[in-house]
Protein backbone atom coordinates (compact mmCIF):
# COMPACT_ATOMS: atom_id res chain seq x y z
CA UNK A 1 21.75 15.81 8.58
CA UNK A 2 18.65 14.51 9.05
CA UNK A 3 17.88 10.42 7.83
CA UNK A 4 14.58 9.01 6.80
CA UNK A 5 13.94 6.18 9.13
CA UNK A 6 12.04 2.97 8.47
CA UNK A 7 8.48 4.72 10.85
CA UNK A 8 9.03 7.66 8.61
CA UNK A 9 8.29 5.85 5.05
CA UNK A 10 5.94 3.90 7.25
CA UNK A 11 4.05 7.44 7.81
CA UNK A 12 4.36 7.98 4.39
CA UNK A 13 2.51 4.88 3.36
CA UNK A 14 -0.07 5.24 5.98
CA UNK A 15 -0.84 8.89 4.44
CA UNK A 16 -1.27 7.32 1.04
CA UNK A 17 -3.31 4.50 2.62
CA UNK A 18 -5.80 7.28 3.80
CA UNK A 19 -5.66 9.48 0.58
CA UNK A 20 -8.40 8.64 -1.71
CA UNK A 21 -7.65 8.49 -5.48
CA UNK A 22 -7.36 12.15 -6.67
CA UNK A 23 -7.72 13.09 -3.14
CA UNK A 24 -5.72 16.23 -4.39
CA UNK A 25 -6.79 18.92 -6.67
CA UNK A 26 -4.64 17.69 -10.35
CA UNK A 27 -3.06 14.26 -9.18
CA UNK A 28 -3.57 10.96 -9.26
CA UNK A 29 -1.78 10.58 -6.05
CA UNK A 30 -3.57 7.92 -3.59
CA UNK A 31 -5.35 4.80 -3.78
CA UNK A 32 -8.18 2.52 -4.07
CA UNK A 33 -8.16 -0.31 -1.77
CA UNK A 34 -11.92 -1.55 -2.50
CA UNK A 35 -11.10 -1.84 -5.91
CA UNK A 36 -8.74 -5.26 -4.83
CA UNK A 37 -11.66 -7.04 -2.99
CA UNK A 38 -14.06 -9.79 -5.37
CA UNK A 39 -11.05 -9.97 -7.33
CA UNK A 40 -9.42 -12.88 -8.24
CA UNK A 41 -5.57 -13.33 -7.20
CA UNK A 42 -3.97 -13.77 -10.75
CA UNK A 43 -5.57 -10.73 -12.32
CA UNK A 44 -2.78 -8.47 -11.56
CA UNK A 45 -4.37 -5.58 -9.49
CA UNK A 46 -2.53 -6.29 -6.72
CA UNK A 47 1.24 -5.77 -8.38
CA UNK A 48 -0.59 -2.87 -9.92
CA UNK A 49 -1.53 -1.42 -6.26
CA UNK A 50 1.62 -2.07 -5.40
CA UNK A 51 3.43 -0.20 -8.72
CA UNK A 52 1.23 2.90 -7.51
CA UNK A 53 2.59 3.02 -4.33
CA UNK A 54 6.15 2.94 -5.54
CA UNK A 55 5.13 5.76 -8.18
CA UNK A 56 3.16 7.88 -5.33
CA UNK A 57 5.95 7.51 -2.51
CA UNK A 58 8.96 7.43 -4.84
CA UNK A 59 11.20 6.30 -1.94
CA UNK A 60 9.14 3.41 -1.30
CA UNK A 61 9.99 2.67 -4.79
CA UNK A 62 13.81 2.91 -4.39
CA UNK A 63 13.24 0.15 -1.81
CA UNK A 64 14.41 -3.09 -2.97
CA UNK A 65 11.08 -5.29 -4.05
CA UNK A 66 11.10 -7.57 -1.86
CA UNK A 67 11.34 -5.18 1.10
CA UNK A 68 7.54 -3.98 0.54
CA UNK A 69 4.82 -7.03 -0.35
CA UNK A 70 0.49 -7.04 -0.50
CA UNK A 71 -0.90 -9.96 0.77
CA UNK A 72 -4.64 -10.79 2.78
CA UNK A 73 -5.48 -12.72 5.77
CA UNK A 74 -8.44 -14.52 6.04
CA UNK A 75 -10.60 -13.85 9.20
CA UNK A 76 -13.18 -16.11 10.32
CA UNK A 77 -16.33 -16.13 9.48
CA UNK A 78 -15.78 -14.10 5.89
CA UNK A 79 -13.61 -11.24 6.96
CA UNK A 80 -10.15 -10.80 4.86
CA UNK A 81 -7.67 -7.68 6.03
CA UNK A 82 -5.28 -6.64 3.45
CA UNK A 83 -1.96 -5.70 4.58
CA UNK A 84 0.97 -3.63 3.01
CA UNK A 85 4.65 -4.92 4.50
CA UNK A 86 7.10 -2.18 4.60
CA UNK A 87 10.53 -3.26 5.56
CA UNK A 88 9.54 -6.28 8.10
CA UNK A 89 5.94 -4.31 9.27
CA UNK A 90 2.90 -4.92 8.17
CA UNK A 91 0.02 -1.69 7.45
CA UNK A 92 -3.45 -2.74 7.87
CA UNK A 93 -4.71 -1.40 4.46
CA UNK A 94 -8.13 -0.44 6.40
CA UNK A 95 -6.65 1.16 9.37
């Protein structure tokens, strides 16, 4: 019997990563990173990102909560990467 292994949900979440918004025909399935940039940290957007993942990849959802997180680093001069952590590894959001 096969298991699902940590680098397989972390292939899952870099296909949704790369899947636009209603990137297929009749779902919602994907997302919209650009829409989190200019936006200021307490309006909620990012939980919601994160909520969409869980409902898009429902086995990241069955993951505990504090197993996958959303957080930026700051790169100097004015460059800020956004990065998905998926059970101790980060995804560059971008990549």
């Amino acid at each position: 019997m096969a298991r699902i292994t940590g680098q397989d949900i972390q292939r899952m979440v870099r296909h949704w990563l790369k899947t636009p918004t209603n990137g297929y025909l009749g779902s919602d399935y994907g997302q919209d990173a650009k829409s989190l940039l200019q936006r200021p940290h307490a309006d909620g957007l990012a939980d919601a990102f994160l909520q969409k993942l869980r409902t898009d990849v429902p086995i990241v959802g069955a993951m505990p909560s504090e197993d996958v997180n959303l957080y930026a680093i700051n790169t100097p001069p004015d460059k800020t990467e956004i990065v998905i952590e998926v059970a101790g590894t980060g995804i560059e959001v971008g990549s």
